[in-house]
Protein backbone atom coordinates (compact mmCIF):
# COMPACT_ATOMS: atom_id res chain seq x y z
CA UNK A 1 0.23 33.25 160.42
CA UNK A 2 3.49 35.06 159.74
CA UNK A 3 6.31 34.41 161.88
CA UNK A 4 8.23 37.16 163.31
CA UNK A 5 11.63 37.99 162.14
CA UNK A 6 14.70 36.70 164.32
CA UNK A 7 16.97 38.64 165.07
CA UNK A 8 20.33 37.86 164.46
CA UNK A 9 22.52 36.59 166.93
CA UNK A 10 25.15 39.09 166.09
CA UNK A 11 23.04 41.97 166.98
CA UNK A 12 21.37 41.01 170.17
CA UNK A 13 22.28 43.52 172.55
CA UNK A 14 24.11 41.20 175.07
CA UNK A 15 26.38 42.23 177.52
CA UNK A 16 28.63 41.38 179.75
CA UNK A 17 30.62 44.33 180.55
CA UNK A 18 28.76 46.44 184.10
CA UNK A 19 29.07 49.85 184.62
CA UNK A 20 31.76 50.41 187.05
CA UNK A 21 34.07 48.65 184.39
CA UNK A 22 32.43 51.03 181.36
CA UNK A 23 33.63 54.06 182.93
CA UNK A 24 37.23 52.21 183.62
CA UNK A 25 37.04 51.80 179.70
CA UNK A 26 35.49 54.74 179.15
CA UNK A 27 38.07 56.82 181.33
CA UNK A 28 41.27 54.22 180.30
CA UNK A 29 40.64 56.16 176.56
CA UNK A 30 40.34 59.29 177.90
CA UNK A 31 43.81 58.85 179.71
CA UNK A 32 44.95 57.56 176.08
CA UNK A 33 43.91 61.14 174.63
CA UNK A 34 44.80 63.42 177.62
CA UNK A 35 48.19 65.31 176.52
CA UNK A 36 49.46 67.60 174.10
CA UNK A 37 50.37 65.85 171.61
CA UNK A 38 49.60 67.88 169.03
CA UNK A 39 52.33 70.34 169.62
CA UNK A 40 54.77 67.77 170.29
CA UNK A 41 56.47 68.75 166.99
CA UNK A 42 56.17 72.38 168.13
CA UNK A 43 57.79 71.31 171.22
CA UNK A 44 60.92 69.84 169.56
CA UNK A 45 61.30 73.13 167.01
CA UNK A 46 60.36 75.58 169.77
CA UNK A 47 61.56 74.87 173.11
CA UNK A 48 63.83 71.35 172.94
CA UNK A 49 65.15 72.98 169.82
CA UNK A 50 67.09 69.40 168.14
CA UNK A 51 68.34 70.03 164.54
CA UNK A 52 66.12 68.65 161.69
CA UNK A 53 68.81 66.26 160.46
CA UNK A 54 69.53 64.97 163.93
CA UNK A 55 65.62 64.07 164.06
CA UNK A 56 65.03 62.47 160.91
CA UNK A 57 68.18 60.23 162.20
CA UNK A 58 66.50 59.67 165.50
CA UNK A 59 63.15 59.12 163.71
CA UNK A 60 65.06 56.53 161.36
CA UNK A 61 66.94 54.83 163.84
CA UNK A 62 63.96 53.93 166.30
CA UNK A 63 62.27 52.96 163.58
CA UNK A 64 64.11 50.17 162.66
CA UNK A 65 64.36 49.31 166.54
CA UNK A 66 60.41 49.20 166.36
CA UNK A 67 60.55 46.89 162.96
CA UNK A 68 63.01 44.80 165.05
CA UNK A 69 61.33 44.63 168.32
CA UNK A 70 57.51 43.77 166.53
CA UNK A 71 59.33 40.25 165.59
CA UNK A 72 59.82 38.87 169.18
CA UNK A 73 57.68 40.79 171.71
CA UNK A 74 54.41 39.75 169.74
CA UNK A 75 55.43 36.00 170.05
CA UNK A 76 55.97 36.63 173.85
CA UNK A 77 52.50 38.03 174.63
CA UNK A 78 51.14 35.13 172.34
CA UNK A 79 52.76 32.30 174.25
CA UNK A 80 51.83 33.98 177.82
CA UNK A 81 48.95 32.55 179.47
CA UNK A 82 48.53 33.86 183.39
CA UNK A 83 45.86 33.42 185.93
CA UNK A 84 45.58 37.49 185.70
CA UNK A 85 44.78 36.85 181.83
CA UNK A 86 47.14 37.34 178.36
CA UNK A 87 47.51 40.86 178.63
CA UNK A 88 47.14 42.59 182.02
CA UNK A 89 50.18 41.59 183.35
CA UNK A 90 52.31 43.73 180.43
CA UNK A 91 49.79 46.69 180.69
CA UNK A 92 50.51 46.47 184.60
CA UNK A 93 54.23 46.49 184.26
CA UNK A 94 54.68 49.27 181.44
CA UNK A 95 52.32 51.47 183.35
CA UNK A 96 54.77 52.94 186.00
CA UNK A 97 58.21 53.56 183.78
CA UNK A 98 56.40 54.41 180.96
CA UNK A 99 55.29 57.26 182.42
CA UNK A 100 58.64 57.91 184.60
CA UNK A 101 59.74 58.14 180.81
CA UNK A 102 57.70 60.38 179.68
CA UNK A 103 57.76 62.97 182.96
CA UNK A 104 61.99 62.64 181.66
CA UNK A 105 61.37 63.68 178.21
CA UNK A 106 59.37 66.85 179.17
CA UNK A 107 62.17 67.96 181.85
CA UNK A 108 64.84 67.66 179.26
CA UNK A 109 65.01 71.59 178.46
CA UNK A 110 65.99 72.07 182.24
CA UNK A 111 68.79 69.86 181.15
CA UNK A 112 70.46 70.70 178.27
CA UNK A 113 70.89 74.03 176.37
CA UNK A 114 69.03 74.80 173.01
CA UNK A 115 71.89 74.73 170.66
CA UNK A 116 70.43 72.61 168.12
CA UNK A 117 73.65 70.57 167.45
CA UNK A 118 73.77 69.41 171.38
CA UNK A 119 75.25 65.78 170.89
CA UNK A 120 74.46 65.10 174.63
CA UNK A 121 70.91 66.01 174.14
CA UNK A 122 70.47 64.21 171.04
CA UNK A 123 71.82 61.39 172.53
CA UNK A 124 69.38 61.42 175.70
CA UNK A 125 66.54 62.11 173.57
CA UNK A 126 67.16 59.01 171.19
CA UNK A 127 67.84 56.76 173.97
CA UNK A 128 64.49 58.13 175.68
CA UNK A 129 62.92 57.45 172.10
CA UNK A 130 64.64 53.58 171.89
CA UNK A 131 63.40 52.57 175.77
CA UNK A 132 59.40 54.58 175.26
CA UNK A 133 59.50 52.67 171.67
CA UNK A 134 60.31 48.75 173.46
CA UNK A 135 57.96 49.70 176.16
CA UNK A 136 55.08 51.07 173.71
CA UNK A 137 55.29 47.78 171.64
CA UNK A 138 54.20 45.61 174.80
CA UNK A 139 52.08 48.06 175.92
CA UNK A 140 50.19 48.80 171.96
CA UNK A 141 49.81 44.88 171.69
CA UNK A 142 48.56 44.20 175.02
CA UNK A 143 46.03 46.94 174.95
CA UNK A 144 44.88 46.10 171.25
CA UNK A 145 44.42 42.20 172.67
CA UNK A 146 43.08 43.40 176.10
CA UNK A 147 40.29 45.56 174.73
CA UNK A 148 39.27 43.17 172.12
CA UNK A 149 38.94 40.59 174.83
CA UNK A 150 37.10 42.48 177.13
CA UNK A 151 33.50 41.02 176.25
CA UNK A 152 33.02 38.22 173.67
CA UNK A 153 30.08 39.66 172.12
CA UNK A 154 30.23 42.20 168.71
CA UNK A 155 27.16 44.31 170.09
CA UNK A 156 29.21 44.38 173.10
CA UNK A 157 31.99 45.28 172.28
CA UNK A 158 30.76 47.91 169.72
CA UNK A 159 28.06 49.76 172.60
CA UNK A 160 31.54 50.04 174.57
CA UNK A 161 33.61 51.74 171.55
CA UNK A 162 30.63 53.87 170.86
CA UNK A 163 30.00 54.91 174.49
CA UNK A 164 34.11 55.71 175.46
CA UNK A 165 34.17 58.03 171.93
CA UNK A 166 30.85 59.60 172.28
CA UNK A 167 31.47 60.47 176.37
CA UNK A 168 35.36 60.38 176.51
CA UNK A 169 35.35 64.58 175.33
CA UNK A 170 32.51 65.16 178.88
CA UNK A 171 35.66 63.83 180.54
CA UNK A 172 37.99 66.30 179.86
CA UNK A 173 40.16 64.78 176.78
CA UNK A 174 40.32 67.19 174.41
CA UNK A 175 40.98 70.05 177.53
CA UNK A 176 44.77 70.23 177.68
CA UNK A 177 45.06 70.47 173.79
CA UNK A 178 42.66 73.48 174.24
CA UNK A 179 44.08 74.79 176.76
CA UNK A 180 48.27 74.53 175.25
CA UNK A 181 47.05 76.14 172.31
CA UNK A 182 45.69 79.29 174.15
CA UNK A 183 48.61 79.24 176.31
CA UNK A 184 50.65 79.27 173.02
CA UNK A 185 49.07 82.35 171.47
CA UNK A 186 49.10 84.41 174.66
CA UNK A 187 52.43 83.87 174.96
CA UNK A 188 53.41 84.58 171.38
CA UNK A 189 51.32 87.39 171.12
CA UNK A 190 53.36 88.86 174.93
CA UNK A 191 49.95 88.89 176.61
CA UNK A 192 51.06 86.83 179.62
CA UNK A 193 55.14 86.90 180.75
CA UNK A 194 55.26 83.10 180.99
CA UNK A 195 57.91 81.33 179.66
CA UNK A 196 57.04 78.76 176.70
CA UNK A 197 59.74 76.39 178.07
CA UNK A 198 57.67 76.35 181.65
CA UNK A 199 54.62 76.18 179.99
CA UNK A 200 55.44 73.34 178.19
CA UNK A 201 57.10 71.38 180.82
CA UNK A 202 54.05 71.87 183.39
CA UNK A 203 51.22 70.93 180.99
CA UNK A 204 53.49 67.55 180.14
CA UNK A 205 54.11 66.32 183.31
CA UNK A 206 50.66 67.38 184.20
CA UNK A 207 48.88 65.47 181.61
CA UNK A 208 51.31 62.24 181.89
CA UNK A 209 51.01 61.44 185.48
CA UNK A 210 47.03 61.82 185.35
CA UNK A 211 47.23 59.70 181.95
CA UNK A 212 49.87 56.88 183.57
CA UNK A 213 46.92 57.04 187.35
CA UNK A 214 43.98 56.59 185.47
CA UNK A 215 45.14 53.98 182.67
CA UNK A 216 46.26 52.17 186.07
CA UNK A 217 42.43 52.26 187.41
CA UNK A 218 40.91 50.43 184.70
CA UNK A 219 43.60 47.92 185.15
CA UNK A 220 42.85 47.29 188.31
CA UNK A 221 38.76 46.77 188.09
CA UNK A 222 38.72 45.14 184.92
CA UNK A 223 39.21 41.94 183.31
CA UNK A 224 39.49 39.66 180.27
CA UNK A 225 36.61 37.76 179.47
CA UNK A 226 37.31 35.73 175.79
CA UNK A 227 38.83 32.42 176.81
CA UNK A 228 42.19 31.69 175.32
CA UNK A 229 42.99 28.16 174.18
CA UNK A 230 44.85 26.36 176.73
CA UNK A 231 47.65 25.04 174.42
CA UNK A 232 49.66 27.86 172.83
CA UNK A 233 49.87 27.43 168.54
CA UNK A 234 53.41 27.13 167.80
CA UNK A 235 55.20 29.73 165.60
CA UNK A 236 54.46 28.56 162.13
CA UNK A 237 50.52 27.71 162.99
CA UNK A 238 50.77 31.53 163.92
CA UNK A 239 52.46 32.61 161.05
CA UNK A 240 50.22 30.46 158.71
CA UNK A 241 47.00 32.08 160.59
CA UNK A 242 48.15 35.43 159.87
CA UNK A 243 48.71 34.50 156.07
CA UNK A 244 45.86 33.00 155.96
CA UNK A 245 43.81 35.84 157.41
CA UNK A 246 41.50 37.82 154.78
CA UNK A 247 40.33 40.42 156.54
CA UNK A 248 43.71 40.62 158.25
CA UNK A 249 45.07 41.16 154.83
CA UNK A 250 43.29 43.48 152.96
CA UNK A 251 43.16 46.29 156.09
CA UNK A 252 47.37 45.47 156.21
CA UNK A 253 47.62 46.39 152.37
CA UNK A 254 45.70 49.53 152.80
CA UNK A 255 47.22 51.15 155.52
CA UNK A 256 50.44 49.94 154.03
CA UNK A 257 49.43 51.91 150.61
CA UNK A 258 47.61 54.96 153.08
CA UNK A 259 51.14 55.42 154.19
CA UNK A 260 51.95 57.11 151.18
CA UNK A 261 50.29 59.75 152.29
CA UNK A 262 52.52 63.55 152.33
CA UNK A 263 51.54 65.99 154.52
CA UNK A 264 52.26 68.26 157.54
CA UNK A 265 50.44 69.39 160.93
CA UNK A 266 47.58 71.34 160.62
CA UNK A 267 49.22 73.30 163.53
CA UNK A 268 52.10 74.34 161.81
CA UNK A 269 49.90 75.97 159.20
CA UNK A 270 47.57 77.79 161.90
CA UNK A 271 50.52 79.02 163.85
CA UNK A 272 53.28 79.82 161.47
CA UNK A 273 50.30 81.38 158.82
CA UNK A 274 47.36 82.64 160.04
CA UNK A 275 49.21 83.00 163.53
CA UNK A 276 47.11 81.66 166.39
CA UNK A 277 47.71 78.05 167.67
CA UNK A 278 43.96 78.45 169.35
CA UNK A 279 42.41 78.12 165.59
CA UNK A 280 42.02 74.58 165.84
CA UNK A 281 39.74 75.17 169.00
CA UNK A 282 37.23 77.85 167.59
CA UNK A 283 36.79 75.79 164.28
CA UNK A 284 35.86 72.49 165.80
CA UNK A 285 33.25 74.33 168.31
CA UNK A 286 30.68 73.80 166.02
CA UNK A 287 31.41 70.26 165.03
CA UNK A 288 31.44 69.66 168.46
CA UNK A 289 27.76 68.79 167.79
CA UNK A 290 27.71 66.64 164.76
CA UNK A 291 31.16 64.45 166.38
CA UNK A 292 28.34 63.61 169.45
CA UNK A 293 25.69 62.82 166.72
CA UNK A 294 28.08 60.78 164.58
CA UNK A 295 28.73 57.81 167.56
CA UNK A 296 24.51 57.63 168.15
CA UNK A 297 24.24 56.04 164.57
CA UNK A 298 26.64 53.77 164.68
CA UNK A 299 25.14 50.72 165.39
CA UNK A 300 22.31 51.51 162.85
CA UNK A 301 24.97 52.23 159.46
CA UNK A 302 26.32 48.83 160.73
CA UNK A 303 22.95 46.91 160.42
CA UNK A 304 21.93 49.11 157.09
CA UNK A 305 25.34 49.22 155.57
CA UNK A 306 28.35 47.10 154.52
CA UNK A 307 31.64 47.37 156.47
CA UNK A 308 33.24 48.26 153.45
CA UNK A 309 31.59 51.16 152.57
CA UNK A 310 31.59 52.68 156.13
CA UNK A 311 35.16 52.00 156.11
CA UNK A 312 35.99 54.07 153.10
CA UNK A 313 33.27 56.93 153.95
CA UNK A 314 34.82 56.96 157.34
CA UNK A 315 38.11 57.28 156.24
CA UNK A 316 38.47 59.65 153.24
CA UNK A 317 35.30 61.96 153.95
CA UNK A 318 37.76 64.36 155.78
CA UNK A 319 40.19 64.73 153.26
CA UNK A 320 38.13 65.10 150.89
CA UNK A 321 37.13 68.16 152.67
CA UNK A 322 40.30 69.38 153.10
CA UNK A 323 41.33 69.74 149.24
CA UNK A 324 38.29 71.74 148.79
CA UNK A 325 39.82 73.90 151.56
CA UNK A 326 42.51 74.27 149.52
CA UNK A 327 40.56 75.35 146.27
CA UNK A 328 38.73 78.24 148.84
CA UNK A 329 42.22 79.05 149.90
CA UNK A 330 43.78 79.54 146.98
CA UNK A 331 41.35 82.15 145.47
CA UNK A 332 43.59 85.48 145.70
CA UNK A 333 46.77 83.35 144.51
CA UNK A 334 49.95 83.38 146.70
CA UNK A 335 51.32 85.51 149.13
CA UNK A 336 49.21 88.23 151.05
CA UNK A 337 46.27 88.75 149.04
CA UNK A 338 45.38 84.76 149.12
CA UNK A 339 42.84 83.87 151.06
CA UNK A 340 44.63 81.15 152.52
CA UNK A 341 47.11 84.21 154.21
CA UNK A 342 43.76 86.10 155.75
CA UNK A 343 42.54 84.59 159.14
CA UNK A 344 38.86 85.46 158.87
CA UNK A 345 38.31 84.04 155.42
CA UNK A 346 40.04 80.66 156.80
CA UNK A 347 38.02 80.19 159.65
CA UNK A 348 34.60 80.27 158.85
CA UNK A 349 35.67 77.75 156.08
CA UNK A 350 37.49 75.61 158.45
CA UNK A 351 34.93 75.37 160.24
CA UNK A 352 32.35 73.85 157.78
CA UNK A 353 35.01 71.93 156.95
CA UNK A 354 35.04 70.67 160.71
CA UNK A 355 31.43 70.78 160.94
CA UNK A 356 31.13 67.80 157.68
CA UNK A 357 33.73 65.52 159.01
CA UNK A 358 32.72 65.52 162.26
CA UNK A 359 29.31 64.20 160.69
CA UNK A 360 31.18 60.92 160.08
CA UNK A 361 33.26 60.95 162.89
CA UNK A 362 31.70 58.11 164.37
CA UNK A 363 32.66 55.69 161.18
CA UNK A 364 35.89 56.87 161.32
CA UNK A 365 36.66 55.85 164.80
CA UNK A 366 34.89 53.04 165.06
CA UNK A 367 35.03 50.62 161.88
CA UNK A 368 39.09 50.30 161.63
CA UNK A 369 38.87 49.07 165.93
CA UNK A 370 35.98 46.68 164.54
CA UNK A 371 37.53 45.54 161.83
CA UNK A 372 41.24 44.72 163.79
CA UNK A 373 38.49 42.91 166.56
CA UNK A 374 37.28 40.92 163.78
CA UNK A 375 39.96 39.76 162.61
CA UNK A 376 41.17 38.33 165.78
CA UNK A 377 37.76 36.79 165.70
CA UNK A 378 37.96 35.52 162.31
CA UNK A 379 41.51 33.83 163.56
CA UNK A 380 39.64 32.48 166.20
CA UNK A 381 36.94 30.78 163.99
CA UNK A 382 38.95 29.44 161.40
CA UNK A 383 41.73 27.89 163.82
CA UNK A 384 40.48 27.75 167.05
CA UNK A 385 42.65 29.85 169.11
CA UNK A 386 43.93 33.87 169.16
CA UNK A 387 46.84 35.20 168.04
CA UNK A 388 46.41 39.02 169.41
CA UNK A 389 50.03 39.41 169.94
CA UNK A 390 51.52 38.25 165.91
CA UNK A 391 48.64 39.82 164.58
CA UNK A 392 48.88 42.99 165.60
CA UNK A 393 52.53 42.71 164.53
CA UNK A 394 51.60 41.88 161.14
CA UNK A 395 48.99 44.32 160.83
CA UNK A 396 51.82 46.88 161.80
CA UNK A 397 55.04 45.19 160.16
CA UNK A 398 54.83 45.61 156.36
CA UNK A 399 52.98 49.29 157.99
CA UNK A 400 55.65 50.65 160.03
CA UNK A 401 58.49 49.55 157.21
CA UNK A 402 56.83 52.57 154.88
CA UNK A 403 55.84 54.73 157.96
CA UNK A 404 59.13 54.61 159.55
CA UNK A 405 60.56 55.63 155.87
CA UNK A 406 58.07 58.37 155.86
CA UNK A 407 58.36 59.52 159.38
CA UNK A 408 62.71 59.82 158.60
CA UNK A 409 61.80 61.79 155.91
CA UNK A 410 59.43 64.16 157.61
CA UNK A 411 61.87 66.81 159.18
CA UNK A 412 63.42 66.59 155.93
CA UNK A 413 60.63 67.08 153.66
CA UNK A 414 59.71 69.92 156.26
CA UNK A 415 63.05 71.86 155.11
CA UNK A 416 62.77 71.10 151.45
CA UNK A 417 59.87 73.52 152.03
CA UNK A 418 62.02 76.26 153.61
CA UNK A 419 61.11 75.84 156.85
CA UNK A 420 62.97 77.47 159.15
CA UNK A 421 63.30 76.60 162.66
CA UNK A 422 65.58 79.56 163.61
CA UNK A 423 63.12 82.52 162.37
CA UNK A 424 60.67 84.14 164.95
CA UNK A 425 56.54 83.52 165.03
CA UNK A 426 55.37 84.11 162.02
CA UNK A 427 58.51 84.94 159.93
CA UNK A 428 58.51 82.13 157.69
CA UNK A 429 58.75 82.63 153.70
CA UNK A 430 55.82 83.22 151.68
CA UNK A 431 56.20 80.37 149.69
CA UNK A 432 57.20 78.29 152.50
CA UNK A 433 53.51 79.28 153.94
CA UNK A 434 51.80 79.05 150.84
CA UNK A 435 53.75 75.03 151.01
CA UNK A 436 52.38 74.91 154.54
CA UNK A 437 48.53 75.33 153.45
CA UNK A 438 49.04 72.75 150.36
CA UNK A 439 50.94 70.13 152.20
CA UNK A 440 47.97 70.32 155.11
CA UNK A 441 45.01 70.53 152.25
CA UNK A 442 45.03 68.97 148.88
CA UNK A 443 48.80 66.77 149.21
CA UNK A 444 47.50 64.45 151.85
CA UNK A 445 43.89 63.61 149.98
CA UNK A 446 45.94 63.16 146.84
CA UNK A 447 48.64 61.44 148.30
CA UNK A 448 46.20 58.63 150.19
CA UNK A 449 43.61 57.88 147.73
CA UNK A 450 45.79 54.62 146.26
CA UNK A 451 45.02 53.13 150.05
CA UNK A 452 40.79 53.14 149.47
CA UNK A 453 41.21 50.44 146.88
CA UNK A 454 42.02 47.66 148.67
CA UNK A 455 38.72 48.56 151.19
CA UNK A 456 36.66 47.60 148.61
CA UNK A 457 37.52 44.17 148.55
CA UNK A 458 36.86 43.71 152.30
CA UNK A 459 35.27 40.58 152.78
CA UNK A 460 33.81 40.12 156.45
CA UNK A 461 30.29 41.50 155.52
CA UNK A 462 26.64 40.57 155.45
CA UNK A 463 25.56 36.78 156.07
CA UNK A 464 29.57 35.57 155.90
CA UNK A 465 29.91 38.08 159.10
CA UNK A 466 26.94 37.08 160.57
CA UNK A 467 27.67 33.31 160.24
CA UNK A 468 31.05 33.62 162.24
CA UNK A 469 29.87 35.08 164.87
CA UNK A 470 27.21 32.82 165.61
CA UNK A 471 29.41 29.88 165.40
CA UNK A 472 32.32 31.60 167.47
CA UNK A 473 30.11 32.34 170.43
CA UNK A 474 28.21 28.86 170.58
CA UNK A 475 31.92 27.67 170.57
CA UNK A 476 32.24 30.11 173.57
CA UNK A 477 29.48 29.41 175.43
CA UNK A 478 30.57 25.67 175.35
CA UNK A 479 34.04 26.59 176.38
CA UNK A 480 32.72 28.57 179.38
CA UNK A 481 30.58 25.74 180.91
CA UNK A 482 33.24 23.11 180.47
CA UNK A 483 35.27 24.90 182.27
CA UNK A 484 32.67 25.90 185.03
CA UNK A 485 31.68 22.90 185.50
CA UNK A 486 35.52 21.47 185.76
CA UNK A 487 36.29 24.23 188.51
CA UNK A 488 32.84 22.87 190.49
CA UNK A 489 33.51 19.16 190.03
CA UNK A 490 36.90 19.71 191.57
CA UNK A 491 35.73 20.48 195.02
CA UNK A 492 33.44 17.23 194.96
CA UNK A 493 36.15 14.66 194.15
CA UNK A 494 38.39 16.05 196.60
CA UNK A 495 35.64 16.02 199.23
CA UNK A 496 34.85 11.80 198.37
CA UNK A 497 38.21 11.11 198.37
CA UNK A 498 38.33 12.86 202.04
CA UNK A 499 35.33 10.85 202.90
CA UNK A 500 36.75 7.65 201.60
């Protein structure tokens, strides 16, 4: 008689992780993704107002600072070992100044006038920059490590990623994005009399004290559950676990080569082109749908298909999209009569465009946290201990050398185009908007394809994959009861010895 299949070890759906602490998770990325970022460039060019130039120093200064930094705060968290865990004691203590900081930043336009060439606000705003940058490194390590700790288990680990980006838009993320851009048009349009300075300022402070309360509640019910070795690995057993880490490897060289990658903000294009900062909310209605749909398959692609392939899928579907945008939005050639310049051509194509990627959504979110979690994992199983803290270094240091190269460049590369901070909405020149559409389109897919190669040489896949994990949590399991069973012999000896 036939024997039934068994099922993998790796996807058993164990867990470990109870509800209360799945919303904490669940609401502790929500709080990661409730602000405005997305017209935090807008911000600086239209109410902050700090000269290109002076940026792309700021931008190149704090990046070295963050190159420098990486070095020694990822071998503190490594050798920390507390009876609160690795990481929660640095996610405790950034919580409260780092959002004191960022309440500062947004009040700075009550401070300082909006001549562009304001020394004393450029000076502020770097050393704002410098402190949020130190306090972001502890805080993106520890958070990397923390979540990636959380449960030991892949299925775990992967039902909580899946659940926090499927349900994390019911809880309101994507609402004060929505709502700035609205607030934006009405304002540039003179429908309401509000001043974009105030508007700005409210929605910031707004959105950072409910981020900094609620990243504070998961803190505070949750808790790390992967044992760490009890003896620290000294820095060159660190270092040689981080060279010697594959899968480490491989995703470091392609993000490296991804960064590469010229472009601008889609919202410059929707504002300073077609004119309405709201754009980006009517196309994605509709791919509202499919992003929900994307997250239920998840676990399935992962059984069916090879990390690899998700990974590049995932990550260059998008773009992909995008340069056929441009090849829509070029038809008409440049200036008025393109169809890139005429708003109800653009959005019915955006939004298909929306509609597609949002299919794979899912992939795209979740396979580059899996694969980082792996990693760690695969440290774990070849050396017997974690190295959160070096590794995430690593997997940003080589990264951040070329992005922080890039990012001084950016306000630069923004003028080379003729952008013009100084000219009123919607005054730009035409070939400065017909730059706008490319640079947002076609330039970025073109630009990133050298950083899909190295994906297809990923090597955690299959039965290799499925091997690790069943060794690494037998090796748990083991772990756990010795040290159960040490905490209840304790007790017992002391009691004899009372006895005696």
């Amino acid at each position: 008689m036939a024997q039934p299949a068994r099922t993998s070890v790796v996807h058993q759906d164990r867990r470990y992780v109870g509800s209360k602490e799945t919303l904490g998770y669940i609401l502790f990325d929500v709080a990661g993704g409730f602000n405005i970022s997305d017209y935090g460039e807008r911000y600086i060019y239209d109410v902050l107002k700090i000269d290109l130039s002076l940026l792309a120093i700021v931008n190149g200064i704090n990046s070295v600072w963050d190159i420098v930094n990486d070095t020694f705060i990822g071998t503190i968290v490594d050798k920390t070992r507390t009876r609160w865990g690795k990481f929660k004691p640095y996610l405790m203590i950034t919580a409260v100044p780092g959002t004191l900081l960022g309440c500062l930043g947004w009040l700075m336009p009550y401070m300082f006038n909006q001549d562009p060439m304001n020394m004393a606000k450029f000076g502020m705003y770097l050393a704002l920059a410098m402190i949020g940058e130190g306090l972001g490194t502890f805080r993106g390590i520890s958070v990397g490590g923390y979540l990636a700790a959380i449960t030991p288990h892949p299925v775990d680990r992967t039902r909580l990623i899946m659940l926090t980006q499927l349900l994390s838009g019911f809880f309101g993320e994507q609402i004060p994005g929505i709502l700035m851009g609205v607030f934006i048009d009405l304002i540039n349009n003179k429908v309401v009399k509000w001043s974009m300075r105030g508007t700005y300022v409210k929605m910031g402070l707004f959105t950072t004290l409910v981020s900094g309360t609620t990243a504070l509640f998961f803190l505070f019910i949750s808790r790390e559950r992967v044992v760490q070795s009890v003896k620290t690995p000294s820095i060159m057993q660190t270092l040689k676990s981080v060279a010697n880490n594959k899968p480490l490897m491989i995703a470091i060289i392609s993000e490296c080569l991804s960064n590469f990658k010229i472009g601008v903000n889609k919202t410059n294009y929707y504002i300073d082109v077609l004119g309405a900062a709201s754009i980006k909310n009517i196309v994605g209605i509709p791919g509202g749908l499919t992003s929900s749909l994307s997250f239920l398959y998840v676990p399935w692609a992962r059984r069916v298909f090879s990390t690899k392939l998700l990974w590049i899928v995932g990550g260059s579907f998008s773009e992909f999209l995008m340069a056929l945008v441009f090849f829509f939005g070029s038809i008409g050639g440049k200036g008025e009569k393109g169809w890139y310049r005429d708003i109800w051509k653009m959005i019915p194509i955006l939004t298909i465009q929306e509609f597609l990627a949002n299919g794979v959504l899912g992939i795209k979110r979740i396979i580059p946290t899996e694969i980082f979690n792996e990693s760690l994992d695969y440290c774990e199983w070849k050396n017997g201990y974690r190295t959160e803290g070096v590794t995430t270094v690593a997997k940003g240091f080589a990264n951040k050398i070329l992005g922080s190269i890039m990012n001084t460049i950016k306000p630069l590369w923004l003028k080379a185009l003729g952008y013009d901070m100084t000219r009123a909405f919607g005054k730009q020149d035409e070939s400065t908007k017909y730059l706008l559409f490319a640079f947002c389109t076609i330039v970025p897919f073109l630009t990133s394809l050298i950083g899909v190669i190295p994906k297809a040489f990923y090597p955690l896949t299959g039965k290799k994959r499925e091997a690790m994990y069943e060794e690494l949590l037998a090796r748990r399991s083991a772990k756990n009861r010795e040290l159960s069973n040490a905490g209840t012999d304790k007790p017992e000896q002391q009691g004899s010895e009372c006895g005696q």
